[in-house]
Protein backbone atom coordinates (compact mmCIF):
# COMPACT_ATOMS: atom_id res chain seq x y z
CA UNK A 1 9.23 -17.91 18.27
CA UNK A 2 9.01 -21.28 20.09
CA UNK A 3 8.46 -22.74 23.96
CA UNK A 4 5.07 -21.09 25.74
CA UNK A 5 7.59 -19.47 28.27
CA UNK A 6 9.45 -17.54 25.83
CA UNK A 7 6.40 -16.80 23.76
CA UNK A 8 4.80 -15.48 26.88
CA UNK A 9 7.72 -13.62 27.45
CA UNK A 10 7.89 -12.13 24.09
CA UNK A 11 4.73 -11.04 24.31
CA UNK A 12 5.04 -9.14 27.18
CA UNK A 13 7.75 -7.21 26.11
CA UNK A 14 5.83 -6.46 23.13
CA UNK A 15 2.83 -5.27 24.90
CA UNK A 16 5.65 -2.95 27.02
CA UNK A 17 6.70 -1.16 23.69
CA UNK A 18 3.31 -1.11 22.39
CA UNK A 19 2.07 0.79 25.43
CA UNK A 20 5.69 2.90 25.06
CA UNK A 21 4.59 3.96 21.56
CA UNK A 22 1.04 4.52 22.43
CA UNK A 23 2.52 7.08 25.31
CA UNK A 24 5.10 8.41 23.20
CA UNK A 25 2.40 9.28 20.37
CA UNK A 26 0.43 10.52 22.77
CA UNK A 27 2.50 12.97 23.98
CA UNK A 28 4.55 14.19 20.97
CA UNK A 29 0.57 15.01 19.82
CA UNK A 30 -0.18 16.86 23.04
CA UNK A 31 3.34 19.39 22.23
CA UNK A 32 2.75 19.11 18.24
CA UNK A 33 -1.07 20.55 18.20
CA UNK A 34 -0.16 23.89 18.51
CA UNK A 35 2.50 24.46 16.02
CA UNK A 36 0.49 22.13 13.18
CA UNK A 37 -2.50 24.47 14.23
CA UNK A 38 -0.49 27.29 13.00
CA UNK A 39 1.67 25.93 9.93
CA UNK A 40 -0.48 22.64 8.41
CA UNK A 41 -4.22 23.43 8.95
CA UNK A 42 -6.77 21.43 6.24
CA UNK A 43 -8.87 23.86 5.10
CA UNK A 44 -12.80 22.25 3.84
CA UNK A 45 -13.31 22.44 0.34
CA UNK A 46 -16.01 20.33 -1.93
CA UNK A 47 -14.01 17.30 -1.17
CA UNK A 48 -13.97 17.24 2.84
CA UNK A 49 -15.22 15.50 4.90
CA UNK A 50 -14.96 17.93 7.82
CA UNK A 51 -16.69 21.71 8.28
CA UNK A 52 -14.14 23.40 10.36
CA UNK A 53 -10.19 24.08 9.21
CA UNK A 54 -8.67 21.25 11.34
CA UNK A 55 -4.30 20.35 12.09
CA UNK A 56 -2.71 18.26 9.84
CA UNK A 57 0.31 16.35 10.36
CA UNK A 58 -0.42 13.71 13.26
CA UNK A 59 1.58 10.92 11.71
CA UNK A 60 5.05 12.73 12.72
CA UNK A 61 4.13 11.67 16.07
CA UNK A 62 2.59 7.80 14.87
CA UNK A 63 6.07 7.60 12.95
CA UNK A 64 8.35 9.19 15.56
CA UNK A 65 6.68 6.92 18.06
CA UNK A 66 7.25 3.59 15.97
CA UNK A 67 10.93 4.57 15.02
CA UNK A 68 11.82 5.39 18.91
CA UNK A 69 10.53 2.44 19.75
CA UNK A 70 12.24 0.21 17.39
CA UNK A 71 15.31 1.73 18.21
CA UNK A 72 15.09 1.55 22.03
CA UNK A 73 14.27 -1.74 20.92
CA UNK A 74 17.41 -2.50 18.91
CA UNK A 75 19.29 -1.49 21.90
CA UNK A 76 17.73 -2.77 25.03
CA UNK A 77 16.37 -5.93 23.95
CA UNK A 78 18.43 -7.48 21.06
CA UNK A 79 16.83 -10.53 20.45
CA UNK A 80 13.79 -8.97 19.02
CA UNK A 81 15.88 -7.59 16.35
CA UNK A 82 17.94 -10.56 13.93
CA UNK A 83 18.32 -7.87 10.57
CA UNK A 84 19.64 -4.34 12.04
CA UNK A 85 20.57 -3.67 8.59
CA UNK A 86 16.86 -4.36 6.83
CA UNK A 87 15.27 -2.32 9.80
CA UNK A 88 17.75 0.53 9.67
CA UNK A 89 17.25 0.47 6.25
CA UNK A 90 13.26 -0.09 6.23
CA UNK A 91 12.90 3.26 8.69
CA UNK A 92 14.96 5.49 6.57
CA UNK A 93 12.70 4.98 3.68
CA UNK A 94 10.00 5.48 5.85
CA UNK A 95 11.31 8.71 7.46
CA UNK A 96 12.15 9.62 4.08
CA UNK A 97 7.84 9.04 2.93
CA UNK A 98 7.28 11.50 6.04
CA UNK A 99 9.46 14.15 5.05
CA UNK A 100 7.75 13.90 1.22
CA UNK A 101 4.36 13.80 3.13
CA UNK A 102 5.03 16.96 5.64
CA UNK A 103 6.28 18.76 2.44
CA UNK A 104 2.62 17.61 0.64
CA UNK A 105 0.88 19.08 3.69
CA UNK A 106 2.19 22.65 3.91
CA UNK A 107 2.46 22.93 0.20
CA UNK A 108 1.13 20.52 -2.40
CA UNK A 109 3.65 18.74 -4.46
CA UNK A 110 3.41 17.99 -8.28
CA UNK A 111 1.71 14.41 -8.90
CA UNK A 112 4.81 12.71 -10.61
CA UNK A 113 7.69 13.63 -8.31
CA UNK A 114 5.40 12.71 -5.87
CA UNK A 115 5.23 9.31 -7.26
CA UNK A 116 8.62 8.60 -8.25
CA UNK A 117 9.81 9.54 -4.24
CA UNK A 118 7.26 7.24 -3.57
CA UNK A 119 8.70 4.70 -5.86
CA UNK A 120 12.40 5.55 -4.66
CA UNK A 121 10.95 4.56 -1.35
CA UNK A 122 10.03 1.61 -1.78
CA UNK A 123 12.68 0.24 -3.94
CA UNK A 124 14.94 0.60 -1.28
CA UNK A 125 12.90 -1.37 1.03
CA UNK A 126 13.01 -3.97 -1.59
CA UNK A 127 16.83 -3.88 -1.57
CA UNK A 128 16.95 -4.26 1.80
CA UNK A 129 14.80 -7.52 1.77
CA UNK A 130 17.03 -10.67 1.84
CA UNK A 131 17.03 -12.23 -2.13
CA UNK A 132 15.45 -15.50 -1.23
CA UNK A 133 12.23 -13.90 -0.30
CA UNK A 134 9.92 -15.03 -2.42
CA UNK A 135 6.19 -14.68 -2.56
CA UNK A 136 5.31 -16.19 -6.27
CA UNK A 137 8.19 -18.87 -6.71
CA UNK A 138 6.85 -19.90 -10.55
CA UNK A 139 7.73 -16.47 -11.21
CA UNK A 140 11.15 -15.24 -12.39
CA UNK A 141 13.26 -13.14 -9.33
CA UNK A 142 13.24 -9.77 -11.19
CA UNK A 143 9.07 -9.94 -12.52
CA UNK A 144 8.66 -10.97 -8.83
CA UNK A 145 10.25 -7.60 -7.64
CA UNK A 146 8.77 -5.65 -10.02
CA UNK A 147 5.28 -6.77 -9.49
CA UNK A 148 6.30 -6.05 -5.81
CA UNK A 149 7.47 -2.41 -6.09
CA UNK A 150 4.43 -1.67 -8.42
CA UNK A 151 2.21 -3.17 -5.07
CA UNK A 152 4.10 -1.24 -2.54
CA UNK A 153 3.41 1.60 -4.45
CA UNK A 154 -0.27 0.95 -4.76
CA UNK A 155 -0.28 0.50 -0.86
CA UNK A 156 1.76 3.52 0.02
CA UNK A 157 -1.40 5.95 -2.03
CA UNK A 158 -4.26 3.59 -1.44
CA UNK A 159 -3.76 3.97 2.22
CA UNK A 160 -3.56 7.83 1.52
CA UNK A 161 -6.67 7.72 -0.46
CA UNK A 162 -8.38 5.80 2.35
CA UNK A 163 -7.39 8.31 5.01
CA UNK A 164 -10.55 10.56 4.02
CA UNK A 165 -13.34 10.24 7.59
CA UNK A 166 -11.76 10.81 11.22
CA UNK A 167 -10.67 7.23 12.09
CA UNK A 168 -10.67 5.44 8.75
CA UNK A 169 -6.80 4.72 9.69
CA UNK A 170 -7.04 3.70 12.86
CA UNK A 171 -9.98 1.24 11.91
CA UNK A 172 -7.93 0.21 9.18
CA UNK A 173 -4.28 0.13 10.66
CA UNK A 174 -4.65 -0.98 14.48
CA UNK A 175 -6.54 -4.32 14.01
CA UNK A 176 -4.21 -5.22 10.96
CA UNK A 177 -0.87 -4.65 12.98
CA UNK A 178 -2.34 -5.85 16.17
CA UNK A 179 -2.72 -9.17 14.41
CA UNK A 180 0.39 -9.19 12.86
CA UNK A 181 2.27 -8.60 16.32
CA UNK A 182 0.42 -11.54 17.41
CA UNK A 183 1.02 -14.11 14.23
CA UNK A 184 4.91 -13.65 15.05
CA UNK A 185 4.00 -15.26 18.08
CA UNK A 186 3.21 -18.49 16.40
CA UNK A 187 6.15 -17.74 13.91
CA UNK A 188 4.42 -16.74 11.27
CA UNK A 189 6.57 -13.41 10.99
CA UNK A 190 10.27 -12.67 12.17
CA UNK A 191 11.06 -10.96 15.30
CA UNK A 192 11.66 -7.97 13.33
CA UNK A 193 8.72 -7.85 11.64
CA UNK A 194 6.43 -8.33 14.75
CA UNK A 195 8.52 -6.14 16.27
CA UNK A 196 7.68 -2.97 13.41
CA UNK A 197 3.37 -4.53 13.94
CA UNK A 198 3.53 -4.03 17.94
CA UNK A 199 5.38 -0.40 17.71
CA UNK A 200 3.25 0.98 14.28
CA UNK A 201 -0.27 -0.52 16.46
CA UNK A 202 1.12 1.35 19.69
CA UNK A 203 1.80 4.44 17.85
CA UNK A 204 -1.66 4.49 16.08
CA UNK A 205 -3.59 3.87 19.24
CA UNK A 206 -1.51 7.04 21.05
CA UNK A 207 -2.75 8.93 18.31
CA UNK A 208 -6.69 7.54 18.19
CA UNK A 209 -7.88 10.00 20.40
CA UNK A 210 -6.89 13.29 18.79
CA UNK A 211 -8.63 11.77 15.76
CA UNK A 212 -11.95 10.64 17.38
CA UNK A 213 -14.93 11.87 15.38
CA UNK A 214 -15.06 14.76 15.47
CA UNK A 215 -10.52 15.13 14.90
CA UNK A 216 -9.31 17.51 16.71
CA UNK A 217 -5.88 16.66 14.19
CA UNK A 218 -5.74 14.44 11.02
CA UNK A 219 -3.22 11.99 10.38
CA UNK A 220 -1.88 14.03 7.36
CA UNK A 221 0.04 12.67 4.34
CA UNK A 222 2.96 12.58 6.74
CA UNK A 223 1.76 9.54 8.23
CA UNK A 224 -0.21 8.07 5.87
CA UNK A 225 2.72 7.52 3.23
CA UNK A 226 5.09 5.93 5.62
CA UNK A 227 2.50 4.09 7.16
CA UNK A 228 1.42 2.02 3.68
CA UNK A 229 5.11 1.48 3.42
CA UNK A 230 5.74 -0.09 7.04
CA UNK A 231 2.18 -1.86 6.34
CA UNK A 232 3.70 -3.16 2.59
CA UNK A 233 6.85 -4.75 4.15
CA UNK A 234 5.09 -6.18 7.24
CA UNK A 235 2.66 -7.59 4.48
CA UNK A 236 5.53 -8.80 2.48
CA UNK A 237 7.48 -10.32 5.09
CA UNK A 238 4.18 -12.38 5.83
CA UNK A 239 4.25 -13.50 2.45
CA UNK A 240 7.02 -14.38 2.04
CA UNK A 241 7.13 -16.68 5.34
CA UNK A 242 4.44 -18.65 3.08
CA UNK A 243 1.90 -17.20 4.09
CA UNK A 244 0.74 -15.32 0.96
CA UNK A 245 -3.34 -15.67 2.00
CA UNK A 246 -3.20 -14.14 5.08
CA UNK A 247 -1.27 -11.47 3.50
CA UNK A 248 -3.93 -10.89 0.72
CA UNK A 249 -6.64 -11.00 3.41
CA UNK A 250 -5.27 -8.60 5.98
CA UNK A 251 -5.58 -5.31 3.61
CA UNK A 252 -8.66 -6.85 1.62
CA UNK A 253 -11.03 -4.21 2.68
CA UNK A 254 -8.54 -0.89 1.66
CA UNK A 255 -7.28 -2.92 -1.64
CA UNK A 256 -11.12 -3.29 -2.82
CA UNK A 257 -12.66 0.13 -1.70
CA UNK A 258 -9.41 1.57 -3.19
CA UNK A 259 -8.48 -0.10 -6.59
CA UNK A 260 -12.61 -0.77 -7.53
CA UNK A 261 -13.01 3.30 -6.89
CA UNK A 262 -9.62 3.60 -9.36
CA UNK A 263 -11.40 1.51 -11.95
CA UNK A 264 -14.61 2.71 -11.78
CA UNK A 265 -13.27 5.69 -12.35
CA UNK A 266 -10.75 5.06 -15.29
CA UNK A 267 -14.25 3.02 -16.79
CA UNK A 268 -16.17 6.84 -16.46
CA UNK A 269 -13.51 8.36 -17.79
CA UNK A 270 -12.53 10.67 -14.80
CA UNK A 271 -8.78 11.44 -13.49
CA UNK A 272 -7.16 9.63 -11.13
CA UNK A 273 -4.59 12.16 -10.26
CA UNK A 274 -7.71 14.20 -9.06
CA UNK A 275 -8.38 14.48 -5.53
CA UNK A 276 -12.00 12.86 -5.46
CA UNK A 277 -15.65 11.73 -2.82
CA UNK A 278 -15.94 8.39 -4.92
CA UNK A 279 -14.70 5.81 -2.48
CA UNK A 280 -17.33 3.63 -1.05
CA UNK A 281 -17.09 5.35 2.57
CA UNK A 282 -17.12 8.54 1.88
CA UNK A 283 -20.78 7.30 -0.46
CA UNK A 284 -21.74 5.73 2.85
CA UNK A 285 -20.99 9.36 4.87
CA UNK A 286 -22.80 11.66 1.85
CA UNK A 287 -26.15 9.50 2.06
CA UNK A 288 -26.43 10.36 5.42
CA UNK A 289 -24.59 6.98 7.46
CA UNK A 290 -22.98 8.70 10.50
CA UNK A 291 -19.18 8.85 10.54
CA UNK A 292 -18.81 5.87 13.47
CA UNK A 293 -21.39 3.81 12.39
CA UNK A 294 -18.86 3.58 8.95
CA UNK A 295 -15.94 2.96 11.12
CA UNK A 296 -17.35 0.65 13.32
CA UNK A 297 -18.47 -1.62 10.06
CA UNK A 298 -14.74 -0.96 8.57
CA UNK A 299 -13.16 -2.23 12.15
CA UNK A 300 -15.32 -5.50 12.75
CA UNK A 301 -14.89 -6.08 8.80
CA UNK A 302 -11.08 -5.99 9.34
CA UNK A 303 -11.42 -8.34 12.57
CA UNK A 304 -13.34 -10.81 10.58
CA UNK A 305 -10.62 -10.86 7.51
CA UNK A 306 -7.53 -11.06 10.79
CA UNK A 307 -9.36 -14.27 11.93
CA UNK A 308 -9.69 -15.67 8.26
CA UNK A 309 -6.05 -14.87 7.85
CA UNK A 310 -5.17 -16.56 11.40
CA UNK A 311 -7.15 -19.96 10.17
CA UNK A 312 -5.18 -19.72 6.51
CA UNK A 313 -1.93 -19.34 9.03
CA UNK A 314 -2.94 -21.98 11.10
CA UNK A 315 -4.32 -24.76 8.45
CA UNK A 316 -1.52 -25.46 5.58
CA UNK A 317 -3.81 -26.09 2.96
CA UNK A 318 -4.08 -24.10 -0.55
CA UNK A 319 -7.76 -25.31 -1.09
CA UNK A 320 -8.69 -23.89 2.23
CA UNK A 321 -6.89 -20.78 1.41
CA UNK A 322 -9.01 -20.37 -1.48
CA UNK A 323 -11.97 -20.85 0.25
CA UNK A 324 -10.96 -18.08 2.84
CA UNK A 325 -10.30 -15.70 0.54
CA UNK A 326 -13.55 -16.41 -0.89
CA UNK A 327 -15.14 -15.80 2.22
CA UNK A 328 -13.13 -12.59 2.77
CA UNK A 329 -14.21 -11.45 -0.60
CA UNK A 330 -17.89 -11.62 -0.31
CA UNK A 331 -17.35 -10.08 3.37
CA UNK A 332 -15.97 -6.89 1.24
CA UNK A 333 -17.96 -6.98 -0.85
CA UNK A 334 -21.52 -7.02 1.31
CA UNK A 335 -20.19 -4.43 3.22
CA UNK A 336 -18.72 -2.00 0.07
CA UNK A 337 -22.62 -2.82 -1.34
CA UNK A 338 -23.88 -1.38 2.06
CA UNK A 339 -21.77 1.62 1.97
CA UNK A 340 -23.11 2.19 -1.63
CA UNK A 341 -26.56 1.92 -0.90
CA UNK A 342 -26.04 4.12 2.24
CA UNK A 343 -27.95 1.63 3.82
CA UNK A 344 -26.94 -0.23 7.72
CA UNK A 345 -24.89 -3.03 7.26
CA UNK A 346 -26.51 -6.47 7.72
């Protein structure tokens, strides 16, 4: 996107459909409350978070909202769409994550069909991405989209794990899409692409008030599937503009709580397919820390890693890259050692 008028431009319009998705979310929550009160309530058991039965299912309206959007979109204002195809393709697979999700939330689906819908998922968002994408060029084409679909899949359940305290997703989710909305901007991602961040951050801020601590509705596997798959090919796409460090730093906070809490507990010997308080969060919330003190830490965490990953946009250099990543590392990692301890973060 080039020339300060039509950026300026642009970025109205993308406020416009933000704030359509954010009203759209809104509302689809205010009619959907009572009927997920009486068909999709989470019941606590030892590994809650929350005392009282509470709704599931409040990412039918975040997805609904995005996919209206995008479509209105499509129609109304063309030029923020160059790949119908890719997007009509990249919102069935997501739609297709919601309806596995919604089925997960009424009644619980066996761990490896689970996973290989998941997988179906996002192999077709792979297909639909043009063949000269490339993240790792050294590597061959077909290790490249393997290592990708094994990723995507990671994303689509870390994100899942991760959705254990009221607003873990919006901390997570809002600041990471908000930035990407505003790197296509400077061109770092495709109209497309920006298009999906503005909607999805819209969409997640509609819903952030039925989810304020303490939720009146959780987000539900419903949204939390599609939603890692809409983050994994926004995160792709960024990658594969050559951009591959800002795409690494976005997530960094999920990717570390997440896959350290996986090995940790492979190293102890425990299941992963169990449903589990390990993550460094929910350690924070058992000593004690209160539930938006933890979110507030996760949400100026992820604004610190969205400027690193602006700078590693802005400066072209691989040594500096390395050094931001660096810096977004030991970010991570003071505040997962906080969370551990139970202790304030400094």
């Amino acid at each position: 996107m080039t020339g300060s008028i039509d950026a300026w431009a642009i970025a109205g319009k993308l406020l416009a459909l933000a704030a359509l998705a954010a009203a759209i979310s809104a509302g689809l929550m205010v009619l959907l409350r009572p009927l997920l009160a009486r068909y999709a309530m989470a019941r606590p058991n030892a590994r809650s978070s929350h005392l009282e039965p509470t709704p599931q299912g409040g990412g039918i309206a975040v997805i609904a909202a995005a996919v209206v959007v995008a479509a209105a979109a499509a129609v109304f204002m063309p030029a923020l769409v160059s790949d119908h195809r890719q997007l009509t393709i990249l919102f069935i697979a997501a739609v297709g994550l919601a309806i596995v999700g919604v089925t997960d939330d009424i009644r619980p689906l066996e761990a490896m069909p689970r996973l290989a819908l998941q997988a179906a998922a996002v192999a077709l968002v792979i297909y639909a991405v043009p063949a000269e994408l490339r993240v790792i060029g050294v590597l061959p084409w077909w290790l490249e989209r393997l290592l990708i679909l094994l990723g995507g899949v990671w994303l689509v359940n870390l994100v899942n794990f991760m959705d254990g305290i009221d607003w873990m997703t919006v901390a997570e989710v809002t600041p990471i899409t908000a930035a990407l909305a505003a790197f296509g901007l400077i061109g770092a991602l495709p109209p497309d692409a920006t298009l999906v961040a503005a909607g999805l951050c819209g969409a997640m801020l509609g819903f952030a008030p039925f989810n304020r601590p303490v939720a009146r509705v959780f987000l539900g596997d419903v949204g939390s599937l599609p939603i890692g798959l809409l983050l994994g090919w926004l995160l792709l796409v960024l990658a594969g503009n050559g951009h591959l460090a800002a795409a690494a730093l976005l997530p960094l906070y999920y990717l570390a709580d997440a896959t350290v809490t996986l090995l940790w507990r492979l190293f102890k010997g425990h299941s992963i397919m169990q449903a589990h308080r390990s993550h460094f969060y929910q350690q924070a919330v058992d000593a004690g820390r209160p539930v938006p003190q933890v979110i507030a830490g996760v949400f100026l965490l992820n604004l610190a890693l969205a400027a690193l990953a602006l700078a590693a946009i802005l400066v072209p250099s691989r040594a500096f890259h390395i050094v931001l990543v660096a810096i977004g590392l030991v970010l991570v990692t003071l505040l997962l050692r906080s969370f551990a301890k139970g202790k304030k973060p400094t």
